[in-house]
C-alpha atoms as a PDB file:
ATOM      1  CA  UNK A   1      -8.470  20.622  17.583  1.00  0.00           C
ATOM      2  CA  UNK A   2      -5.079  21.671  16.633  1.00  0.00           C
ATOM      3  CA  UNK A   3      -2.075  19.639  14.590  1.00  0.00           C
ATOM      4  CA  UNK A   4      -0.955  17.845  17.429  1.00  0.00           C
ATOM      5  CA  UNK A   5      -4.232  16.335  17.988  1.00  0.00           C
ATOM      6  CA  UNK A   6      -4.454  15.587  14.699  1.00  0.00           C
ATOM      7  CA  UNK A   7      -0.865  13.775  14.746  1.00  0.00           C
ATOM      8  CA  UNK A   8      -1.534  12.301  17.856  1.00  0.00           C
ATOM      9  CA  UNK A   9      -4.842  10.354  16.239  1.00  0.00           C
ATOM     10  CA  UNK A  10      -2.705   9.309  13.178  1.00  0.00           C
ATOM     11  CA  UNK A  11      -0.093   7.552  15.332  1.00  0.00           C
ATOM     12  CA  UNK A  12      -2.305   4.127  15.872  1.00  0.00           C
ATOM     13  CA  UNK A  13      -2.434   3.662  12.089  1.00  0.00           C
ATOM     14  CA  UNK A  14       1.170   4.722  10.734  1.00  0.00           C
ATOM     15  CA  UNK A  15       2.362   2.548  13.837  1.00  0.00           C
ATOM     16  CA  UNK A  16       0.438   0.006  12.318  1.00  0.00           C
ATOM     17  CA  UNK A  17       1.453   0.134   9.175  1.00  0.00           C
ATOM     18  CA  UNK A  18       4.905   0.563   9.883  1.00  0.00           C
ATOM     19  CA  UNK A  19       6.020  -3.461   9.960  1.00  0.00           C
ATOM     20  CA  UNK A  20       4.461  -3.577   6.366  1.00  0.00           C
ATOM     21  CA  UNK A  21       5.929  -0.697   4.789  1.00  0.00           C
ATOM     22  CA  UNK A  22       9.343  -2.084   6.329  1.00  0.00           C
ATOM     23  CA  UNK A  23       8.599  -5.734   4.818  1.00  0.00           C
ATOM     24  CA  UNK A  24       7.890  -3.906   1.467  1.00  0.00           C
ATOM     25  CA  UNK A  25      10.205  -1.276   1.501  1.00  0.00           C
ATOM     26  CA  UNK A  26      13.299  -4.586   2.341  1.00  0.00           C
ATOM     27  CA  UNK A  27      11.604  -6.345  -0.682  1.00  0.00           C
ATOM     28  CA  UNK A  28      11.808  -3.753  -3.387  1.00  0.00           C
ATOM     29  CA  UNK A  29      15.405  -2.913  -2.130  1.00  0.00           C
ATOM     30  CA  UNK A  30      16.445  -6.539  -2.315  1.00  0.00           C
ATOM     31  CA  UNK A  31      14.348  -6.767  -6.223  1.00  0.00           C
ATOM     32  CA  UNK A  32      16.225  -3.735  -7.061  1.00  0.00           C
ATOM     33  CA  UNK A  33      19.441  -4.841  -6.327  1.00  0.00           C
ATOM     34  CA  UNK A  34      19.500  -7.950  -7.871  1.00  0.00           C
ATOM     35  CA  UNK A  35      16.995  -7.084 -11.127  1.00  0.00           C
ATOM     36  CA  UNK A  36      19.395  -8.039 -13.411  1.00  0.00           C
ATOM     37  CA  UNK A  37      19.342 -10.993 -12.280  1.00  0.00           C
ATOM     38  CA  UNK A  38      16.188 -11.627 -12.060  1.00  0.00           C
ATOM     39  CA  UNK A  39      15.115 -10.691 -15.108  1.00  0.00           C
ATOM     40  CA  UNK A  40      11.509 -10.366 -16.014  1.00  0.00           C
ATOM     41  CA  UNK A  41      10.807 -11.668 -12.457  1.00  0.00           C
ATOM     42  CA  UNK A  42      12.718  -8.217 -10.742  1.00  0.00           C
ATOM     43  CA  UNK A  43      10.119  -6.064 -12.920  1.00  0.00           C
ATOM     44  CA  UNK A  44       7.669  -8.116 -11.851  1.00  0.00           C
ATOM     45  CA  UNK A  45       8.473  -8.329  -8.135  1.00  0.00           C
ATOM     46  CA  UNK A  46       9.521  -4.351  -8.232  1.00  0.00           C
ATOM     47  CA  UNK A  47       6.269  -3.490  -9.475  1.00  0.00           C
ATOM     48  CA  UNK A  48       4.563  -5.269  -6.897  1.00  0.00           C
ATOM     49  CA  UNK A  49       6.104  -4.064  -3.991  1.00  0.00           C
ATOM     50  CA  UNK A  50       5.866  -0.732  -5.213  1.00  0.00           C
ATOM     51  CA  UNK A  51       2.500  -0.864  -5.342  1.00  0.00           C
ATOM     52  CA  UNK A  52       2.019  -1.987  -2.087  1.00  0.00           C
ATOM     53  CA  UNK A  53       3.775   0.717  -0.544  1.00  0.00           C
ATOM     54  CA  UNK A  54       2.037   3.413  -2.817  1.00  0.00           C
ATOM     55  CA  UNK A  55      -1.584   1.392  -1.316  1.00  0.00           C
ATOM     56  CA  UNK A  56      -0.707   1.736   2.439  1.00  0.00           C
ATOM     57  CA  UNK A  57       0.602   5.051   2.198  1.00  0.00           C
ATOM     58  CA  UNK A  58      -2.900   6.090   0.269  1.00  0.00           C
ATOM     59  CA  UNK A  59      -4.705   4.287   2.853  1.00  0.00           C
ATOM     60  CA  UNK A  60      -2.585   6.106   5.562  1.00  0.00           C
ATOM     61  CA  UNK A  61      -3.264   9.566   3.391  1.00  0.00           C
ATOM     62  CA  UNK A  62      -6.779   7.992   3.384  1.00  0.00           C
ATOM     63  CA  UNK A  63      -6.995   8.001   7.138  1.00  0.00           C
ATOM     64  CA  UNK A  64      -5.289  11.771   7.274  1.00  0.00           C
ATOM     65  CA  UNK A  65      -8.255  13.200   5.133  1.00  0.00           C
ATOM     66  CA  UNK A  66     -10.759  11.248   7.280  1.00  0.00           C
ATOM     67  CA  UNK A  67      -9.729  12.836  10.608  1.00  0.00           C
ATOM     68  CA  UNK A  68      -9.259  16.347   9.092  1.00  0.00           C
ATOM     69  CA  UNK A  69     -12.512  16.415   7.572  1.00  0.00           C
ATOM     70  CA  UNK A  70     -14.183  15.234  11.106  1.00  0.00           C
ATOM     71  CA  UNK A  71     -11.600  18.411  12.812  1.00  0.00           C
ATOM     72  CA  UNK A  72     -12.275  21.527   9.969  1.00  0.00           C
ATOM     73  CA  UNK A  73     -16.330  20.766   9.015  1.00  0.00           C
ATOM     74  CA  UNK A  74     -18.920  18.501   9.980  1.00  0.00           C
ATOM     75  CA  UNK A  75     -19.334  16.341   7.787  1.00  0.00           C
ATOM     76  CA  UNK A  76     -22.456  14.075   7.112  1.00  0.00           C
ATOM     77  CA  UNK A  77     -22.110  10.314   7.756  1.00  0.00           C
ATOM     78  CA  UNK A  78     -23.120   9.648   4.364  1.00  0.00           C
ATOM     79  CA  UNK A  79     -20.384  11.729   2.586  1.00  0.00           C
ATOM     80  CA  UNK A  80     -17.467  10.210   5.545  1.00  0.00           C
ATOM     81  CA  UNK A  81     -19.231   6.712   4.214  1.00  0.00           C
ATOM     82  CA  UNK A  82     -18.623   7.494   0.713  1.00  0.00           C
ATOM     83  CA  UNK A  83     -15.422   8.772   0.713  1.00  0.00           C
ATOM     84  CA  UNK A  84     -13.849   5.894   2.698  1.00  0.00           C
ATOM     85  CA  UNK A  85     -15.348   3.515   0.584  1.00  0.00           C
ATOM     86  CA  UNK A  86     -13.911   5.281  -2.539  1.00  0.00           C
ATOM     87  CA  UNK A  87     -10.431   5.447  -0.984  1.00  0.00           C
ATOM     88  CA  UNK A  88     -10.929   1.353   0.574  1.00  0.00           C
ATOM     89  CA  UNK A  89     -11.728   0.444  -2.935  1.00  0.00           C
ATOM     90  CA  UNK A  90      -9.151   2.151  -4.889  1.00  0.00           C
ATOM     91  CA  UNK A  91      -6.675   0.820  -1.908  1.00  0.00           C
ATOM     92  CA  UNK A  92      -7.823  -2.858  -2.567  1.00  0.00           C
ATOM     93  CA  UNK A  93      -7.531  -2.194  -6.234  1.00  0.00           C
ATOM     94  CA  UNK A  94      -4.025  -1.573  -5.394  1.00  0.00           C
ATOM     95  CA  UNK A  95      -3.502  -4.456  -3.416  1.00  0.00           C
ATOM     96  CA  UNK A  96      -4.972  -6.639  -5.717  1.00  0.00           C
ATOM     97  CA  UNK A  97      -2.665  -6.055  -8.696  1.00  0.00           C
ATOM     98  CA  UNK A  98       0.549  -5.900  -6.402  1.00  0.00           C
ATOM     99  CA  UNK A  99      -0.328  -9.531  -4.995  1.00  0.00           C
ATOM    100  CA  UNK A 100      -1.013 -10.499  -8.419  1.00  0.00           C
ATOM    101  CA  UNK A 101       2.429  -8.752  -9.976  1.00  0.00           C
ATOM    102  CA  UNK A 102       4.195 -10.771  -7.175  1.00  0.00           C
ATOM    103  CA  UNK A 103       2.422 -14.360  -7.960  1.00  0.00           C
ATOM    104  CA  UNK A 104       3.665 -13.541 -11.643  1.00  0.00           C
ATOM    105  CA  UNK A 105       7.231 -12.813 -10.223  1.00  0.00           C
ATOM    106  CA  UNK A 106       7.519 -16.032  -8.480  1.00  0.00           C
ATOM    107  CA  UNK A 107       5.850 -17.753 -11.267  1.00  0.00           C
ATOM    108  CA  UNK A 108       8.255 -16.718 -13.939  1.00  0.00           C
ATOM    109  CA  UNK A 109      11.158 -17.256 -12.102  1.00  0.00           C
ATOM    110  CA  UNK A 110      10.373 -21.247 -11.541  1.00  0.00           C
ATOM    111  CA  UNK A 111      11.830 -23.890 -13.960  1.00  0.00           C
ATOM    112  CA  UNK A 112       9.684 -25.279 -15.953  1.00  0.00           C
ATOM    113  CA  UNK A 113       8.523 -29.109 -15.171  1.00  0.00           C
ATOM    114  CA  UNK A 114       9.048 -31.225 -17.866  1.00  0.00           C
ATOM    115  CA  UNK A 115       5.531 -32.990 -19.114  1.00  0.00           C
END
């Protein structure tokens, strides 16, 4: 199997995760531009969406190592099982936090309701 095989396999997933790394790429654009503003909420916010870009892209780097261990060895199932679970963990780690950075963005920027 040569590189365009390989390249050819990877298109399904950076295809689909194209529309997100767009969304999140707009978002930390937008954060960036108007931090100042923002305040503690563009840190916040810039953080998270960095975060999720730096998660897909592992997850797409994830998906790159998969197929080119299946192409150059044979791998067991056990060490294919293994290592994607490693990678899907560290990935939802990822996620995780940035969804939780972003909650804290929106939450700092609201007023605060009188009692």
């Amino acid at each position: 199997m040569d590189s365009s095989a390989l390249f050819a396999m990877l298109l399904g997933p950076v295809l689909y995760a194209t529309p997100h790394l767009l969304v999140c790429a707009v978002g930390l654009v937008l954060c960036l531009m108007r931090r100042p503003a923002l305040g503690a909420a563009g840190t916040y916010a810039c953080a998270g969406f960095g975060l999720f870009i730096f998660g897909s892209l592992l997850g797409l780097g994830g998906h790159a190592w998969l197929l080119w261990m299946r192409q150059n060895g044979d791998p067991s199932a056990a060490s294919i099982a293994m290592s994607m679970g490693m990678f899907s963990a560290f990935a939802t780690l990822l996620h995780t936090i940035a969804m939780g950075l972003l909650i804290a963005a929106i939450l700092v920027r609201r007023p605060a309701r009188a009692a």
